[in-house]
PDB file of N, CA and C in Angstrom:
ATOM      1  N   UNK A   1     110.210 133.731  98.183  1.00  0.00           N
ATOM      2  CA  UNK A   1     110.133 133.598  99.640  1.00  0.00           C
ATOM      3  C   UNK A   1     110.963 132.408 100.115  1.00  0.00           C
ATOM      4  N   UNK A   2     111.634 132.682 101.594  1.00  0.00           N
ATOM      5  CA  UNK A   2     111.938 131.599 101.826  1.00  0.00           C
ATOM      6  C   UNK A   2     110.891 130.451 101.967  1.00  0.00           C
ATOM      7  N   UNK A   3     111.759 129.506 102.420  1.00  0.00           N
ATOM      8  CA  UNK A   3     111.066 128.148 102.768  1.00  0.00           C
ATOM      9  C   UNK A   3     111.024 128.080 104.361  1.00  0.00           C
ATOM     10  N   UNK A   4     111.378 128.802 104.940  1.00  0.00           N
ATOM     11  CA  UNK A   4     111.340 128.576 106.356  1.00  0.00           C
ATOM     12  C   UNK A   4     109.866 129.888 106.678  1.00  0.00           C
ATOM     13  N   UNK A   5     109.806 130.692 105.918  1.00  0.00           N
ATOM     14  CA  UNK A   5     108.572 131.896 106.165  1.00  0.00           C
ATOM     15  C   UNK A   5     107.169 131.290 105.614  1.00  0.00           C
ATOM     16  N   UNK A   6     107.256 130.190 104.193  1.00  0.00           N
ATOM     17  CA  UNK A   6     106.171 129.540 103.649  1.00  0.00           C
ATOM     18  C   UNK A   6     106.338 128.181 103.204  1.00  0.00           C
ATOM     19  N   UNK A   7     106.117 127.686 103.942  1.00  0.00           N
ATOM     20  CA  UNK A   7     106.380 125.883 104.544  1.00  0.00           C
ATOM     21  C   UNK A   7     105.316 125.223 103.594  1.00  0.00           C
ATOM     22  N   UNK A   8     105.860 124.283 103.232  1.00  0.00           N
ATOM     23  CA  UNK A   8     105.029 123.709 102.342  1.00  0.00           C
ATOM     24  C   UNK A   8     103.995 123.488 102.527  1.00  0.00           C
ATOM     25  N   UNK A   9     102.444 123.443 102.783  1.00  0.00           N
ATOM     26  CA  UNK A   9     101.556 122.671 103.511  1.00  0.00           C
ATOM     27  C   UNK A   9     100.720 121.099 102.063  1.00  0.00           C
ATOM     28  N   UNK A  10     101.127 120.388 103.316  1.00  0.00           N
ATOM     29  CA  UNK A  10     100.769 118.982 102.458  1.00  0.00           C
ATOM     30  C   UNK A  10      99.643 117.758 103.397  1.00  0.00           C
ATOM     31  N   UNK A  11      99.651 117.278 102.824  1.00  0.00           N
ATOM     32  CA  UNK A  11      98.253 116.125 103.694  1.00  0.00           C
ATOM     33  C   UNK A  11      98.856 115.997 105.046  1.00  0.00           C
ATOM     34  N   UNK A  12      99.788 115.258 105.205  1.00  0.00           N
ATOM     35  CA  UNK A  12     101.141 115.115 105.967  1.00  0.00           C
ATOM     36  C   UNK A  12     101.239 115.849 107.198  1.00  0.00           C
ATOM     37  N   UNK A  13     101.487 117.086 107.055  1.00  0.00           N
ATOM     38  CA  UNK A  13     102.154 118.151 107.349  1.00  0.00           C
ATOM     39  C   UNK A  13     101.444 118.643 108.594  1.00  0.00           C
ATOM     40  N   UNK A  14     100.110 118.080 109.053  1.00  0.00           N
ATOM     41  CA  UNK A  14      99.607 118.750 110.426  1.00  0.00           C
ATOM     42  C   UNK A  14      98.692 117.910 110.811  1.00  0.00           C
ATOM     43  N   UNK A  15      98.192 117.449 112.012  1.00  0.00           N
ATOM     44  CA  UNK A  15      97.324 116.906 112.765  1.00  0.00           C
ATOM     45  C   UNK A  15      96.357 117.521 113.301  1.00  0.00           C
ATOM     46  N   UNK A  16      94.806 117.206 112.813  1.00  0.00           N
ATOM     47  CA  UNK A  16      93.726 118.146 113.346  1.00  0.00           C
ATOM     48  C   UNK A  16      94.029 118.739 114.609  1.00  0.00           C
ATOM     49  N   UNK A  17      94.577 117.999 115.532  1.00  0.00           N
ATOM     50  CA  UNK A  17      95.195 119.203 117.035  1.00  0.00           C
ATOM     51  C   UNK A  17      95.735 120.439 116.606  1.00  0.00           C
ATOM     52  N   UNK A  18      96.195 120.685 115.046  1.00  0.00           N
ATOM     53  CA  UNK A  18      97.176 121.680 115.118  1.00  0.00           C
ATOM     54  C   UNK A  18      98.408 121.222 115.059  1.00  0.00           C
ATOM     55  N   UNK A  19      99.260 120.256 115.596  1.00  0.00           N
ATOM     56  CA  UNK A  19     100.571 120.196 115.866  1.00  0.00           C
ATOM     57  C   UNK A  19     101.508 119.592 114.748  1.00  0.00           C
ATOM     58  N   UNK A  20     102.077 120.203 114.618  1.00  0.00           N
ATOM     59  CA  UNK A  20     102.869 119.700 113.315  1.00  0.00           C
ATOM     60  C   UNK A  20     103.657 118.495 113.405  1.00  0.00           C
ATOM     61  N   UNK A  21     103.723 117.722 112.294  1.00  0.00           N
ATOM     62  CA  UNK A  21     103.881 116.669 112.018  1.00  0.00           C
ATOM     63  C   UNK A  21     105.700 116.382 112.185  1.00  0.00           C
ATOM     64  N   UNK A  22     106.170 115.598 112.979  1.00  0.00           N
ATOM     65  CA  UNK A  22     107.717 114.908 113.346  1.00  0.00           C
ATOM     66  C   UNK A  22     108.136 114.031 112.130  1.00  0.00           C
ATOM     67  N   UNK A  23     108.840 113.693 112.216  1.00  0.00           N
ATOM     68  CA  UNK A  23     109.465 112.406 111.492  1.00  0.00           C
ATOM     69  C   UNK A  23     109.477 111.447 112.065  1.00  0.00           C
ATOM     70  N   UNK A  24     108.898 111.060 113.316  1.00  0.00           N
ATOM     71  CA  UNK A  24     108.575 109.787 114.610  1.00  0.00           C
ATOM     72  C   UNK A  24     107.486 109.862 113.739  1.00  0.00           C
ATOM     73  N   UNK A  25     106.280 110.881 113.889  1.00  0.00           N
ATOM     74  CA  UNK A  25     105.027 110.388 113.213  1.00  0.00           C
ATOM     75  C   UNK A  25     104.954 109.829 111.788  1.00  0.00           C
ATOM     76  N   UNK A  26     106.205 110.254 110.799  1.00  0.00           N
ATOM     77  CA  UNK A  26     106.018 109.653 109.279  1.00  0.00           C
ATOM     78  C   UNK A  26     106.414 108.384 109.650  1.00  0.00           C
ATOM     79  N   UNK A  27     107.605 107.842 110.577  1.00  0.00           N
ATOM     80  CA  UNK A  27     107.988 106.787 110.510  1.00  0.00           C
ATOM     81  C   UNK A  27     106.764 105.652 110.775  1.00  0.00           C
ATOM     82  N   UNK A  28     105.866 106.130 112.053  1.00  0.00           N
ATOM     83  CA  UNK A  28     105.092 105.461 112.844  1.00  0.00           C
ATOM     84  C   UNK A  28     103.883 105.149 111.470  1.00  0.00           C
ATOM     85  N   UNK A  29     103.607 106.307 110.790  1.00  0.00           N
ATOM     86  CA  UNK A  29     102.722 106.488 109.318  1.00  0.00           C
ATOM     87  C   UNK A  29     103.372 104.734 108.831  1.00  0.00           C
ATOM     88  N   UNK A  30     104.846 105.374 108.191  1.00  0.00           N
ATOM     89  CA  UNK A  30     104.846 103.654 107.255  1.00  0.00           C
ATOM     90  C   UNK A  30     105.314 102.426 107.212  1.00  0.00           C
ATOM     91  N   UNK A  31     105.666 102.179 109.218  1.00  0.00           N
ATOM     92  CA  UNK A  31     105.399 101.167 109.628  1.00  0.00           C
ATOM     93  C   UNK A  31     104.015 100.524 110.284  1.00  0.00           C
ATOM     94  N   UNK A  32     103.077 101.627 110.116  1.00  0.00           N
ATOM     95  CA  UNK A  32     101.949 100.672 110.232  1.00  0.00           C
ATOM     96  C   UNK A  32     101.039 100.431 108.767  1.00  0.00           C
ATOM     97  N   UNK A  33     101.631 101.356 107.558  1.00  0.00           N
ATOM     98  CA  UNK A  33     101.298 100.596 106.698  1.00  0.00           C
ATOM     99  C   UNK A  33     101.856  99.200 105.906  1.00  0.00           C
ATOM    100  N   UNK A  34     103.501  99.529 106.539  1.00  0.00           N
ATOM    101  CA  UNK A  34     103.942  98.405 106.392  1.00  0.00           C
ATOM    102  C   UNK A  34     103.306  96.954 106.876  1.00  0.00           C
ATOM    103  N   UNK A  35     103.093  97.387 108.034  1.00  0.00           N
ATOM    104  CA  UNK A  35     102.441  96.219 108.599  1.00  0.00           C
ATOM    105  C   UNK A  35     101.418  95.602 108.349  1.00  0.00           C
ATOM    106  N   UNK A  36     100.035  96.883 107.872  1.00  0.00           N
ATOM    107  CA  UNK A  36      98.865  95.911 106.994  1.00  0.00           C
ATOM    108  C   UNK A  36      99.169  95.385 105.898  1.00  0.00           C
ATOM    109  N   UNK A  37     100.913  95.767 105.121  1.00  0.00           N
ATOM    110  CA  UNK A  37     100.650  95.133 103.676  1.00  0.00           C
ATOM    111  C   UNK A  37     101.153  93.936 103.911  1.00  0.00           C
ATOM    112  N   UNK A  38     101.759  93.531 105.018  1.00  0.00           N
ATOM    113  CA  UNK A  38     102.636  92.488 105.464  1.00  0.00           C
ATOM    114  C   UNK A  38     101.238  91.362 105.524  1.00  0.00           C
ATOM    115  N   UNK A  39     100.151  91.747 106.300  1.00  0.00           N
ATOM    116  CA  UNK A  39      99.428  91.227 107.290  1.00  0.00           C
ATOM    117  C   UNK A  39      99.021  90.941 106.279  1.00  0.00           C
ATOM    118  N   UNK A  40      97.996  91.761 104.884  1.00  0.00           N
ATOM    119  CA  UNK A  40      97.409  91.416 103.577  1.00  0.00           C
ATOM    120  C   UNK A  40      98.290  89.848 102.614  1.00  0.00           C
ATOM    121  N   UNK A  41      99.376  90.355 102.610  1.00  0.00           N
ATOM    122  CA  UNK A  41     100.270  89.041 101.986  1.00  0.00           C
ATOM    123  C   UNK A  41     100.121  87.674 102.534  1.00  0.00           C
ATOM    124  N   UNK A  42     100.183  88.163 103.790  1.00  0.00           N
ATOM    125  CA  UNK A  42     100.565  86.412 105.104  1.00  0.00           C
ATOM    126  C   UNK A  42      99.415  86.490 104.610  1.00  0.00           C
ATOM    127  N   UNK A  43      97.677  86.488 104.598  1.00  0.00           N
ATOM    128  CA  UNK A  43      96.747  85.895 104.355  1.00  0.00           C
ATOM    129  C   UNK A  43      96.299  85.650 103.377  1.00  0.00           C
ATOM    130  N   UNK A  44      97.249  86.253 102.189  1.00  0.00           N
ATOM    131  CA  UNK A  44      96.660  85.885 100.989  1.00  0.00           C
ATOM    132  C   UNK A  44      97.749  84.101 100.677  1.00  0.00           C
ATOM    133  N   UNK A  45      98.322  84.405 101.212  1.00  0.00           N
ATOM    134  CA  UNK A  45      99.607  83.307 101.236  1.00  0.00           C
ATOM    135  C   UNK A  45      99.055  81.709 101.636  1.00  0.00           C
ATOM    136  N   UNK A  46      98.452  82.208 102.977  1.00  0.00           N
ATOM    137  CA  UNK A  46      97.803  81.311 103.527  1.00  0.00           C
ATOM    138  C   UNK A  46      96.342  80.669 102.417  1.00  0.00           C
ATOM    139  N   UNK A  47      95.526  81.835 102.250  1.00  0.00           N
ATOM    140  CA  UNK A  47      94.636  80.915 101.538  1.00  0.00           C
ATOM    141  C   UNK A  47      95.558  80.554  99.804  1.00  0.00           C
ATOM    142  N   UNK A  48      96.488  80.820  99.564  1.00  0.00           N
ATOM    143  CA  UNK A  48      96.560  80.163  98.582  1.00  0.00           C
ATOM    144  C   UNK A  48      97.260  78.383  98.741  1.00  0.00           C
ATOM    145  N   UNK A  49      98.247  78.449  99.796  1.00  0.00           N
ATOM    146  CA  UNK A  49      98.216  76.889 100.634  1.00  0.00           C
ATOM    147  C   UNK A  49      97.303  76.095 100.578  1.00  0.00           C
ATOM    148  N   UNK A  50      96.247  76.950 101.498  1.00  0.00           N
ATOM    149  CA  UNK A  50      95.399  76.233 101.550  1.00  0.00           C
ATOM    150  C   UNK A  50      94.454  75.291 100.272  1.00  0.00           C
ATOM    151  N   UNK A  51      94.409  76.471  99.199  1.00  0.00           N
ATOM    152  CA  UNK A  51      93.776  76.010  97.429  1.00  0.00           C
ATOM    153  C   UNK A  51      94.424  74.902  97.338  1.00  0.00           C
ATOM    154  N   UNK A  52      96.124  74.777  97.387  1.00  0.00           N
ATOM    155  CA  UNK A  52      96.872  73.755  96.726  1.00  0.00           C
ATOM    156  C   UNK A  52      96.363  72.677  97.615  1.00  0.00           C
ATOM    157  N   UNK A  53      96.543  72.669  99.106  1.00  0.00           N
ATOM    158  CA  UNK A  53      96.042  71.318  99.747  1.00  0.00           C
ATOM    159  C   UNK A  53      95.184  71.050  99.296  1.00  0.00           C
ATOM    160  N   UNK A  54      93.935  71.800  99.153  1.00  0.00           N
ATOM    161  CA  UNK A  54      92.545  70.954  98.383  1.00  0.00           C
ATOM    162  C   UNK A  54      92.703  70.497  97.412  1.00  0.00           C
ATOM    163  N   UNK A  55      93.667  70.888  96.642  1.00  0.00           N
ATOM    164  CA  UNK A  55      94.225  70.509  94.955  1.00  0.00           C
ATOM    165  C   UNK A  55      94.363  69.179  95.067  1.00  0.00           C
ATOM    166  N   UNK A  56      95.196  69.179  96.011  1.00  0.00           N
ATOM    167  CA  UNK A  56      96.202  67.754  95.608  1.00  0.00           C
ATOM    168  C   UNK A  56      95.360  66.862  96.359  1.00  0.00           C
ATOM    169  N   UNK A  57      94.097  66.647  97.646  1.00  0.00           N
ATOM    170  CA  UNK A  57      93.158  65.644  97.841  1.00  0.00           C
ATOM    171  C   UNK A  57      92.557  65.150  96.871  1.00  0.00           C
TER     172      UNK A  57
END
């Protein structure tokens, strides 16, 4: 079969509305996971600063 008659279906691939999934929505997908892993780092970053300042008092 083609691929245009049986479309892959994947996690991805549809939004409980029904409406099928863009490439705006994947992008929007892994810049906001980008962003929590960003957000996870800056605070792990921070408390590790912070360890060394207590270190060195």
């Amino acid at each position: 079969m083609s691929p245009t008659m049986h479309p892959r279906k994947c996690k991805w691939d549809s939004i409980p509305d029904g409406r099928i999934k863009k490439d705006k929505d994947r992008k929007e997908r892994t810049l906001k996971s980008k962003r929590l892993w960003v957000r996870k780092t800056r605070l792990r970053r921070k408390a590790e600063e912070a360890a060394l300042g207590l270190c060195m008092l």
